[in-house]
N, C-alpha and C. Protein backbone atom coordinates (compact mmCIF):
# COMPACT_ATOMS: atom_id res chain seq x y z
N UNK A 1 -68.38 22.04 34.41
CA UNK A 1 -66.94 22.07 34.40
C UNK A 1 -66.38 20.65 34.48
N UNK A 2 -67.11 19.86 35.16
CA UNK A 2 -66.51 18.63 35.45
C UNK A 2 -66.78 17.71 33.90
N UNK A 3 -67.87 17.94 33.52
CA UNK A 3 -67.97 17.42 32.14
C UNK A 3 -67.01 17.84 31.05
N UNK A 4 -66.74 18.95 31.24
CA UNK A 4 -65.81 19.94 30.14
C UNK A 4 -64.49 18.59 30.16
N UNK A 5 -64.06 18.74 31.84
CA UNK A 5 -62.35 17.94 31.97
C UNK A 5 -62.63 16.64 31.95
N UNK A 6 -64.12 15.83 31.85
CA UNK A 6 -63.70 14.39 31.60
C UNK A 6 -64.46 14.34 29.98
N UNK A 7 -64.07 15.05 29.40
CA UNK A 7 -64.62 15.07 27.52
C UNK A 7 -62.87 15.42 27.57
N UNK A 8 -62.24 15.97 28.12
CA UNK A 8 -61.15 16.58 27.43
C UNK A 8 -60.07 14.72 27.93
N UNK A 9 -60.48 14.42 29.29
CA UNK A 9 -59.34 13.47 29.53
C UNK A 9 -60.16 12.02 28.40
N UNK A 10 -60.77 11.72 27.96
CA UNK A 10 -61.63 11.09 27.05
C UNK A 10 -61.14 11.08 25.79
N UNK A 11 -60.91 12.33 25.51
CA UNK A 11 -60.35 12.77 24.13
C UNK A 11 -58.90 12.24 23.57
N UNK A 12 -58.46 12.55 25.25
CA UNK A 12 -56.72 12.67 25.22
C UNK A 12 -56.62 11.10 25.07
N UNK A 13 -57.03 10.13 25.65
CA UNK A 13 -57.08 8.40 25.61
C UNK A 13 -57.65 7.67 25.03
N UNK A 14 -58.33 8.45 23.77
CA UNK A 14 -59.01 7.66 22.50
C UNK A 14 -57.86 7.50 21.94
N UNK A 15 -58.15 6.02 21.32
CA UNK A 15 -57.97 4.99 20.59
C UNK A 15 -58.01 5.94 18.78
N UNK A 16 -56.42 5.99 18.14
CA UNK A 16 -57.25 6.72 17.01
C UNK A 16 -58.01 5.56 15.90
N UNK A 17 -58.87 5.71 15.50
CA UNK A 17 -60.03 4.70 14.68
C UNK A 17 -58.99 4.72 13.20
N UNK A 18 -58.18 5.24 12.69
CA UNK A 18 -57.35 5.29 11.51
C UNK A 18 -56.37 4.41 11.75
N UNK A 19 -55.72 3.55 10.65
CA UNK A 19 -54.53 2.70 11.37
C UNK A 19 -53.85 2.84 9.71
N UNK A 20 -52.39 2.45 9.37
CA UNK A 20 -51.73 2.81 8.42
C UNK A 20 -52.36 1.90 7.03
N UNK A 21 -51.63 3.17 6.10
CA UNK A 21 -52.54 2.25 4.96
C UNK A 21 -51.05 1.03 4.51
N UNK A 22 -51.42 0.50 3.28
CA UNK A 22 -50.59 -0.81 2.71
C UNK A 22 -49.06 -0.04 2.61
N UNK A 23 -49.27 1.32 1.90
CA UNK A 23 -48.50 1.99 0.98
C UNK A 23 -47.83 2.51 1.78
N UNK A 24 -48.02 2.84 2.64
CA UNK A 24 -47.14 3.94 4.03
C UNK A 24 -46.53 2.93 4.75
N UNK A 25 -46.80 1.59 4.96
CA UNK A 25 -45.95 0.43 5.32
C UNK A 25 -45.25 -0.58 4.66
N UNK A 26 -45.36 -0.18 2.62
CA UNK A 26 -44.16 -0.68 1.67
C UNK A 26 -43.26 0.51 1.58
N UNK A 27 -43.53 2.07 1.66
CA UNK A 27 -42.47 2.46 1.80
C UNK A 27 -41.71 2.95 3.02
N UNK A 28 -42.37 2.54 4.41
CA UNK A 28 -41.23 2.71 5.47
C UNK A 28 -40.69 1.31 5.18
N UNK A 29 -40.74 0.11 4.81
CA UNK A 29 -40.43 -1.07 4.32
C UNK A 29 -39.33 -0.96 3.39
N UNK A 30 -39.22 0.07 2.66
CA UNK A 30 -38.21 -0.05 1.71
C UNK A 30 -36.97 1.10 1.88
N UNK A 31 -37.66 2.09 2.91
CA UNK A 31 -36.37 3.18 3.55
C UNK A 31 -35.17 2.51 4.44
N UNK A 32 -36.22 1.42 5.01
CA UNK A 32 -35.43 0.68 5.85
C UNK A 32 -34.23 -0.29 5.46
N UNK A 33 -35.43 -1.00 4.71
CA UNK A 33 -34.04 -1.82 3.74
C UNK A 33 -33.01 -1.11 2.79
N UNK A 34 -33.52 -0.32 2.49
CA UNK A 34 -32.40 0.68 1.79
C UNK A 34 -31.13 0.84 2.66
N UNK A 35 -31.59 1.38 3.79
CA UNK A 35 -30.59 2.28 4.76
C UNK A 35 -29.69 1.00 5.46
N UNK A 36 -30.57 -0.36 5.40
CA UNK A 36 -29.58 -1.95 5.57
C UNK A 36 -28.68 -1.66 5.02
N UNK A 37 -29.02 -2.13 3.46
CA UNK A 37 -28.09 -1.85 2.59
C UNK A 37 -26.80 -1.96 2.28
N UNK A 38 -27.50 0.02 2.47
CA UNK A 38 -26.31 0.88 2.75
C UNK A 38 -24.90 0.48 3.34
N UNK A 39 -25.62 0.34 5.05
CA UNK A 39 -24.57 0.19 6.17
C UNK A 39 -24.09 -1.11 6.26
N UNK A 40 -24.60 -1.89 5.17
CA UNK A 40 -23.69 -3.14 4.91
C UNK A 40 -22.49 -3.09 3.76
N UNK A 41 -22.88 -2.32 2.64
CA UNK A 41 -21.99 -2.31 1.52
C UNK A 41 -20.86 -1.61 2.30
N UNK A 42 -20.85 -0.11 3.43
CA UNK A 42 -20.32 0.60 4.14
C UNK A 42 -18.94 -0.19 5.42
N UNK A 43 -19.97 -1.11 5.79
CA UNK A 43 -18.86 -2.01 6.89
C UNK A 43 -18.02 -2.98 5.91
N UNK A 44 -18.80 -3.38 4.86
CA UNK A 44 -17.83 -4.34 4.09
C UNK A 44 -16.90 -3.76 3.71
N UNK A 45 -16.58 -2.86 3.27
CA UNK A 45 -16.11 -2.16 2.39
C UNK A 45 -14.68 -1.47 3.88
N UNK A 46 -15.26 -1.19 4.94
CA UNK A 46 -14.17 -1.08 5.70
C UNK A 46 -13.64 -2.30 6.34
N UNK A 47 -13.73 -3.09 6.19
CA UNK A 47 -13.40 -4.71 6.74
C UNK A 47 -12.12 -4.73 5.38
N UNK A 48 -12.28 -4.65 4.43
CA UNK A 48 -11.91 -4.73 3.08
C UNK A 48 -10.46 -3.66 3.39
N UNK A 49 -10.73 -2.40 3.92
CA UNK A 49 -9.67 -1.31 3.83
C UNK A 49 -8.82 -1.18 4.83
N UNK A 50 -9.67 -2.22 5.87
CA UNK A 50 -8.25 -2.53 7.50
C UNK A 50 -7.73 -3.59 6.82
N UNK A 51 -8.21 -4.96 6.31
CA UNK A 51 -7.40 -5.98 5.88
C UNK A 51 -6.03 -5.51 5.00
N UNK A 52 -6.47 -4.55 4.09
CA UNK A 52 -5.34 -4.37 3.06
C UNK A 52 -4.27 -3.33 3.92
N UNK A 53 -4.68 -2.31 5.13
CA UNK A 53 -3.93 -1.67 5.44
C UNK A 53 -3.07 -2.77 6.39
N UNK A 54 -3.50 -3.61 6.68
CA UNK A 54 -2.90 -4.49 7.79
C UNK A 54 -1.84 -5.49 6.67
N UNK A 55 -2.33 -5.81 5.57
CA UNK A 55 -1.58 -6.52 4.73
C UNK A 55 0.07 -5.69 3.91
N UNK A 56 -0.31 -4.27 4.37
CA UNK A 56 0.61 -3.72 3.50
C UNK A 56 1.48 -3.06 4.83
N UNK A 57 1.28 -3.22 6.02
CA UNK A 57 1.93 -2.99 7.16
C UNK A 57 2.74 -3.84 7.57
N UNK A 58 2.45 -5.34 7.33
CA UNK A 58 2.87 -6.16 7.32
C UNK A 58 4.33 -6.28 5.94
N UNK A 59 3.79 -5.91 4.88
CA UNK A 59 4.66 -6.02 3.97
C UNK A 59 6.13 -5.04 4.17
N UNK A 60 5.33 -3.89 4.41
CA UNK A 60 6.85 -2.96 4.79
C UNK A 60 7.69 -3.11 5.81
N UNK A 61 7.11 -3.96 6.72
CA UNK A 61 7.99 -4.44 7.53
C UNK A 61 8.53 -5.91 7.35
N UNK A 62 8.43 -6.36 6.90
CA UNK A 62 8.98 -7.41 5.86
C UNK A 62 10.20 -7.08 4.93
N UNK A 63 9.96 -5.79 4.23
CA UNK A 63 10.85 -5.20 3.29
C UNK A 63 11.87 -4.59 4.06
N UNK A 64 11.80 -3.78 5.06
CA UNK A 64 12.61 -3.42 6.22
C UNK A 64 13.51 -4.53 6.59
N UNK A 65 13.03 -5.95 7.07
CA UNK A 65 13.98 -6.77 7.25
C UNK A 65 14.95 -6.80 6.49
N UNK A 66 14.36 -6.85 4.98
CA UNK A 66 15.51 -7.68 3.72
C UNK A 66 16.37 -6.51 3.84
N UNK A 67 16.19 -5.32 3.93
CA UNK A 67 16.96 -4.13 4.17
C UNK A 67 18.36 -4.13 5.02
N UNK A 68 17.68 -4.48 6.62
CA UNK A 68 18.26 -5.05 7.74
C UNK A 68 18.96 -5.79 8.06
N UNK A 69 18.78 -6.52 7.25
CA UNK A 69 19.52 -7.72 6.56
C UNK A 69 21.19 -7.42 6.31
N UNK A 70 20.81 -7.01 5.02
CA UNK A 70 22.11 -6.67 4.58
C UNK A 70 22.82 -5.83 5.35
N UNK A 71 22.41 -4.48 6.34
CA UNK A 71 22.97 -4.07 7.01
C UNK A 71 24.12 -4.77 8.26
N UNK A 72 23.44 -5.63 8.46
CA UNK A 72 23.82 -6.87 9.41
C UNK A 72 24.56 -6.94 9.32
N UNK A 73 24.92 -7.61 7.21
CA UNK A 73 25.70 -8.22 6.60
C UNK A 73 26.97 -7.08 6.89
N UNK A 74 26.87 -6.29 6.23
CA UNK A 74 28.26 -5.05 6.18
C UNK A 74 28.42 -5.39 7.58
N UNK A 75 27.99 -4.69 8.58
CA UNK A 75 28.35 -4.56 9.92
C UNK A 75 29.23 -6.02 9.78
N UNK A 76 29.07 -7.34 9.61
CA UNK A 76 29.70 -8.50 10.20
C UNK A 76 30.62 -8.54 9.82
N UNK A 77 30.38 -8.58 8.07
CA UNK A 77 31.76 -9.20 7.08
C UNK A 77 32.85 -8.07 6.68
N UNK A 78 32.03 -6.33 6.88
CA UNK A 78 32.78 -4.99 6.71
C UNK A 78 32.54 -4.69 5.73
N UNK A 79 33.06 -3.40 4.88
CA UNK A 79 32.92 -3.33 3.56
C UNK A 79 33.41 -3.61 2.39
N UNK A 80 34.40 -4.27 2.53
CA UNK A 80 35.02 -4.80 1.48
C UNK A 80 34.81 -5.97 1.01
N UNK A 81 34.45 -7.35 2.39
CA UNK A 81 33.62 -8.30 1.99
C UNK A 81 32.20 -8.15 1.16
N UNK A 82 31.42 -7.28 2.08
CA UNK A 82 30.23 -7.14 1.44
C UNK A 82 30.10 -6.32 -0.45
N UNK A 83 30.69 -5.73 -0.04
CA UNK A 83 31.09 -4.83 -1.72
C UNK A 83 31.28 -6.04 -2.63
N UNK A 84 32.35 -7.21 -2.20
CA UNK A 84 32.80 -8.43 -3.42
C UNK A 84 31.77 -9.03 -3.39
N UNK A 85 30.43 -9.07 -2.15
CA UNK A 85 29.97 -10.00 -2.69
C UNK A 85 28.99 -9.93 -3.10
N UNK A 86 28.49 -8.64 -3.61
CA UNK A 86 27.32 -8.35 -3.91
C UNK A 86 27.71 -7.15 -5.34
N UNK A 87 29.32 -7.30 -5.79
CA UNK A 87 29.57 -5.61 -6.71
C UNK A 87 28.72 -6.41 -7.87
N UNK A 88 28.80 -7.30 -8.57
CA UNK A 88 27.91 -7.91 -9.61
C UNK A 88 26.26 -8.00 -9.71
N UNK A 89 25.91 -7.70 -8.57
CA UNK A 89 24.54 -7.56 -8.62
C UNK A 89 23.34 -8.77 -8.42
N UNK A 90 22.48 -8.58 -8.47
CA UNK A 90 21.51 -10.28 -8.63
C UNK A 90 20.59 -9.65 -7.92
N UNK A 91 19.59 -11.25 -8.11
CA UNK A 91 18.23 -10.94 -6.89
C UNK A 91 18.52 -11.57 -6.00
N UNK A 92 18.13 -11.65 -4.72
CA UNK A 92 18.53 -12.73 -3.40
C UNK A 92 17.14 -13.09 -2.75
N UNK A 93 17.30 -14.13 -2.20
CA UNK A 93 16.19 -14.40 -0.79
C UNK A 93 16.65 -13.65 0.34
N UNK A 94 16.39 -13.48 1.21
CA UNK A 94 16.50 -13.39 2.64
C UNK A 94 15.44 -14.38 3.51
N UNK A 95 16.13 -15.03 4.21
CA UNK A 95 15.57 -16.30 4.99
C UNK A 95 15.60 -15.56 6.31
N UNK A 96 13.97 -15.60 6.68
CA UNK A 96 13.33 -15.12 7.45
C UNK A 96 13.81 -14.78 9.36
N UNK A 97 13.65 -16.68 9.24
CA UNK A 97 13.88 -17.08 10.32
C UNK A 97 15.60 -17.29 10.65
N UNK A 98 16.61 -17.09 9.65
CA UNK A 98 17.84 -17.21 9.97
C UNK A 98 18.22 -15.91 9.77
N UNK A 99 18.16 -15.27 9.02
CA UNK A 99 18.49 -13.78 8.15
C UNK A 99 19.78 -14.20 7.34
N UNK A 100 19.53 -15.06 6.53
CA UNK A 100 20.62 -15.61 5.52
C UNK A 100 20.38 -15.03 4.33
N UNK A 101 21.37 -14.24 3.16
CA UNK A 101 20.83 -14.20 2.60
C UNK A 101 21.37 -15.04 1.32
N UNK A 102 20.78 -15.56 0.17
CA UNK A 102 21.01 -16.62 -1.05
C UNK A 102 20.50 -15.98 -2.01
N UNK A 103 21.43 -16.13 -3.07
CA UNK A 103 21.17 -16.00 -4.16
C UNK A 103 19.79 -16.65 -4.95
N UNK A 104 18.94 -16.06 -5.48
CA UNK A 104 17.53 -16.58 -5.81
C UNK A 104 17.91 -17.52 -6.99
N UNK A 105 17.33 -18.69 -7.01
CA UNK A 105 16.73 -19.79 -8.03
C UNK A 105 15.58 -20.03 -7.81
N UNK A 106 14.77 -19.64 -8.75
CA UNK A 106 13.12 -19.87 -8.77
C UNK A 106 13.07 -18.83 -8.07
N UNK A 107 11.96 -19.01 -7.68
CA UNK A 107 11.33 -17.97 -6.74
C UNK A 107 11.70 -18.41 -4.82
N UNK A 108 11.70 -17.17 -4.24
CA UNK A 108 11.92 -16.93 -2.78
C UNK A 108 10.44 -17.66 -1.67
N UNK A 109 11.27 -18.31 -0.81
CA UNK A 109 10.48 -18.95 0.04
C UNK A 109 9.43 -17.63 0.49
N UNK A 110 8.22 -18.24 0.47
CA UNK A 110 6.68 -17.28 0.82
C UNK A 110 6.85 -17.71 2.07
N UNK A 111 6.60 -16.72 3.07
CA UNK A 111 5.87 -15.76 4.28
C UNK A 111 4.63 -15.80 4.92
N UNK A 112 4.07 -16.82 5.43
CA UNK A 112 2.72 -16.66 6.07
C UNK A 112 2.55 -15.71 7.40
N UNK A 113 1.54 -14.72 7.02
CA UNK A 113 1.21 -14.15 7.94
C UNK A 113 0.16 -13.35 8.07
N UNK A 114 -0.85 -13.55 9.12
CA UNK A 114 -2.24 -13.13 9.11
C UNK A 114 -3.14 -13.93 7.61
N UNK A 115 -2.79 -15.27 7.59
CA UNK A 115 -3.22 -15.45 6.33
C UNK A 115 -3.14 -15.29 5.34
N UNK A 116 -2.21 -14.75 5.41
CA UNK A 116 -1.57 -14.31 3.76
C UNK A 116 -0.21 -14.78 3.35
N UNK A 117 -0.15 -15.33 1.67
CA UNK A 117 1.37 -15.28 2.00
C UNK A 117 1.99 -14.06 1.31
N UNK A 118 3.33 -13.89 1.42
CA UNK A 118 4.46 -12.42 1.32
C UNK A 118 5.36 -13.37 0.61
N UNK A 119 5.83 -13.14 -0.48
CA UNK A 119 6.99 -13.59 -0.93
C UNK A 119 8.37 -12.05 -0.87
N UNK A 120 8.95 -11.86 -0.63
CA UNK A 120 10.22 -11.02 -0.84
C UNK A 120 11.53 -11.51 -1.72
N UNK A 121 11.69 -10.45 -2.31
CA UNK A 121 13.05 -10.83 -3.11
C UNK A 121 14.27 -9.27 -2.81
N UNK A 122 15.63 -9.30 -2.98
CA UNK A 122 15.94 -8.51 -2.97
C UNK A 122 17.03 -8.21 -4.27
N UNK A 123 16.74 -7.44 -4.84
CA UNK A 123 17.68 -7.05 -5.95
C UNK A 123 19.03 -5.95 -5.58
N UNK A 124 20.19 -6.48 -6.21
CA UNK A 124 21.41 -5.55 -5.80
C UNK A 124 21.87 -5.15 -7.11
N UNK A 125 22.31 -4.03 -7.21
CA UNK A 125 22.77 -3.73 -8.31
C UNK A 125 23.51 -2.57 -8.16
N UNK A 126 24.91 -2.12 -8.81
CA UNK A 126 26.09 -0.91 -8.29
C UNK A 126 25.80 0.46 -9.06
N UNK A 127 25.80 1.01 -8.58
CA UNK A 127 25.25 2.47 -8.93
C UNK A 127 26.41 3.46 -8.50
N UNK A 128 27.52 3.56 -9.37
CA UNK A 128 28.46 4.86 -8.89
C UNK A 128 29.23 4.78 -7.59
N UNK A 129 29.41 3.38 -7.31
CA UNK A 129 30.58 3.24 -6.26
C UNK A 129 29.48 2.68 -5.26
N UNK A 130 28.21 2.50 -5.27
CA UNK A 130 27.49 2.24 -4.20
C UNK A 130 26.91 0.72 -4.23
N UNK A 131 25.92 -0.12 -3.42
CA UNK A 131 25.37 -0.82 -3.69
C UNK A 131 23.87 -0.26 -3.61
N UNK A 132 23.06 -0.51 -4.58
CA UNK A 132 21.56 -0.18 -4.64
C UNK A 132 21.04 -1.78 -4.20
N UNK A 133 20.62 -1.63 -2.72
CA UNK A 133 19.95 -2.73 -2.38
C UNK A 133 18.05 -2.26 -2.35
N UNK A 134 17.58 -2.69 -3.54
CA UNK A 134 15.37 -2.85 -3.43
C UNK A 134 15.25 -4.29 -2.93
N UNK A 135 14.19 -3.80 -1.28
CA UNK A 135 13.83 -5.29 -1.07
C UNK A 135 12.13 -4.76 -1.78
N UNK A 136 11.49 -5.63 -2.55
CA UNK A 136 10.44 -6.10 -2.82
C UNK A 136 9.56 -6.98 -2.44
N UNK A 137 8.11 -6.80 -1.76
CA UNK A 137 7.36 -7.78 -0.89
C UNK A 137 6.04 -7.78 -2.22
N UNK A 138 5.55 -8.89 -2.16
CA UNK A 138 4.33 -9.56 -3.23
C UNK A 138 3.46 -9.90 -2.34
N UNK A 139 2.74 -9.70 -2.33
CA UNK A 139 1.35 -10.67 -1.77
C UNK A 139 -0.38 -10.38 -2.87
N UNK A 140 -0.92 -11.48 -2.86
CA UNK A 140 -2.02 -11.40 -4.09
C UNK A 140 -3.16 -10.98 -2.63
N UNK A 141 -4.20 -10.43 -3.11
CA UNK A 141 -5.26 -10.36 -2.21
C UNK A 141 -6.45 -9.49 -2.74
N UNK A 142 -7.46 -8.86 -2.63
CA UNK A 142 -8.52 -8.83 -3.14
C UNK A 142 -8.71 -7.24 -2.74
N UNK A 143 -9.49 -6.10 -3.04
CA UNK A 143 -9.86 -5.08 -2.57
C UNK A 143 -11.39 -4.94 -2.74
N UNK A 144 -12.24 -5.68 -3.07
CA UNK A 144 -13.28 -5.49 -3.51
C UNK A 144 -13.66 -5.94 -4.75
N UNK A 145 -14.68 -6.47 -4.71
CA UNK A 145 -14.91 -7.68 -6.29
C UNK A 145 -14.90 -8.71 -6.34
N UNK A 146 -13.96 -9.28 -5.31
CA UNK A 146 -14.00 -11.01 -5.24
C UNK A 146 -12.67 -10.59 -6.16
N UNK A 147 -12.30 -9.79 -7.04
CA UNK A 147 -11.10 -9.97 -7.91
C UNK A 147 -9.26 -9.90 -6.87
N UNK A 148 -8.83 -11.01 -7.07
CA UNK A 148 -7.35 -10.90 -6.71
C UNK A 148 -6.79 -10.41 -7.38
N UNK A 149 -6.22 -9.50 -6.80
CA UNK A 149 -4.71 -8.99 -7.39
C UNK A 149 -3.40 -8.82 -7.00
N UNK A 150 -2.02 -8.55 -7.40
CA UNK A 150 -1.09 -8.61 -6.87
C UNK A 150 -0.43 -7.63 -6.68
N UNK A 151 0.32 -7.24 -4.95
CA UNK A 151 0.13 -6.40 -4.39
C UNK A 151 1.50 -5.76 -4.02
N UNK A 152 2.51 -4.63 -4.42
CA UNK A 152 3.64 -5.02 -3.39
C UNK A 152 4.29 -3.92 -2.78
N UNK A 153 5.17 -3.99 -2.15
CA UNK A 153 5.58 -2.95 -1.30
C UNK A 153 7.10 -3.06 -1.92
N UNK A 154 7.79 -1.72 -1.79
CA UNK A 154 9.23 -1.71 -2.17
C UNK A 154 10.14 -0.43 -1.35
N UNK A 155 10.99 -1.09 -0.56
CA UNK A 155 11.92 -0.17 0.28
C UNK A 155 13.56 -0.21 -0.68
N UNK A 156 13.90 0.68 -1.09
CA UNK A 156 15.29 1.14 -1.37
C UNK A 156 16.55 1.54 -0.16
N UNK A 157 17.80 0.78 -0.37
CA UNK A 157 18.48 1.56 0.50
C UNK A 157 19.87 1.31 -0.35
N UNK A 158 20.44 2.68 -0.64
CA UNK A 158 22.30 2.91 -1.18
C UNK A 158 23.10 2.41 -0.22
N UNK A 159 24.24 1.93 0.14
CA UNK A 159 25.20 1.40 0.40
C UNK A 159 26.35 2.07 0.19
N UNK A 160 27.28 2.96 0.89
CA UNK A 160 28.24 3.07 0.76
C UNK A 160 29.49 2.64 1.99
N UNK A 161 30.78 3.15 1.01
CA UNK A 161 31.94 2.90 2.31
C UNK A 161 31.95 4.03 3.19
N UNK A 162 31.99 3.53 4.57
CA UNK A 162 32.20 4.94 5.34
C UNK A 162 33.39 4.93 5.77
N UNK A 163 34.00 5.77 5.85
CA UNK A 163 35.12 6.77 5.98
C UNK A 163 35.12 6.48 7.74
């Protein structure tokens, strides 16, 4: 009996004499790197889809300002100022840091933020007694590819007289 349980504890603590062949260690070699890969094309690719959601969060609230803006404007000057001075229409800047807004020549002072720049413009134009104020935000930036492209966000707001 005692021979029986030290053949069996003998058995259990051998060394197995087989060890892996070439082929069973190029392809756990290549499951592995595969599955790298993978979970790299995977994180890039979400690094890629917070940047742009963060870039276009940024933009609508940007466009909100130029919006805000003009609201300002009515509230200060009332509606009859604001109506003369905008019934003809145009594109404008809105200046960021003052909330001024100017009539555009060339293009509108760019926006740094998070590394990026934002250019905004705002277009006015009269629609049936109203003012149609679109602020428009630009920014160029990449989604995948190394390719830039250009990117933008656009908030609408009507204008009328209130009663």
């Amino acid at each position: 009996m005692l021979k029986k349980f030290q053949k069996i504890l003998s058995d259990l603590f051998k060394r197995p004499t087989g060890g892996s062949s070439l082929i069973e260690v190029l392809v756990a070699t290549m499951v592995v790197a595969v599955s790298l890969v993978a979970i790299s094309i995977i994180l890039m690719y979400s690094v890629q889809r917070t940047a742009q959601a963060r870039y276009e969060e940024i933009a609508k609230s940007l466009a909100q300002d130029g919006i805000e803006t003009f609201h300002k404007e009515r509230a200060f000057t009332g509606w009859s100022a604001f109506y003369n001075r905008f019934d003809g229409g145009g594109t404008f800047c809105v200046n960021t840091s003052t909330q001024t807004i100017t009539t555009k020549s060339g293009s509108c002072a760019g926006i740094t933020q998070a590394g990026t720049t934002f250019t905004r413009e705002v277009t006015v134009t009269l629609t049936g007694g109203a003012l149609r104020v679109v602020s428009r935000v630009q920014w160029t930036g990449s989604l995948g590819g190394g390719t830039n492209t250009t990117r933008d966000v656009t908030l609408t707001q009507d204008f009328r007289k209130l009663f």
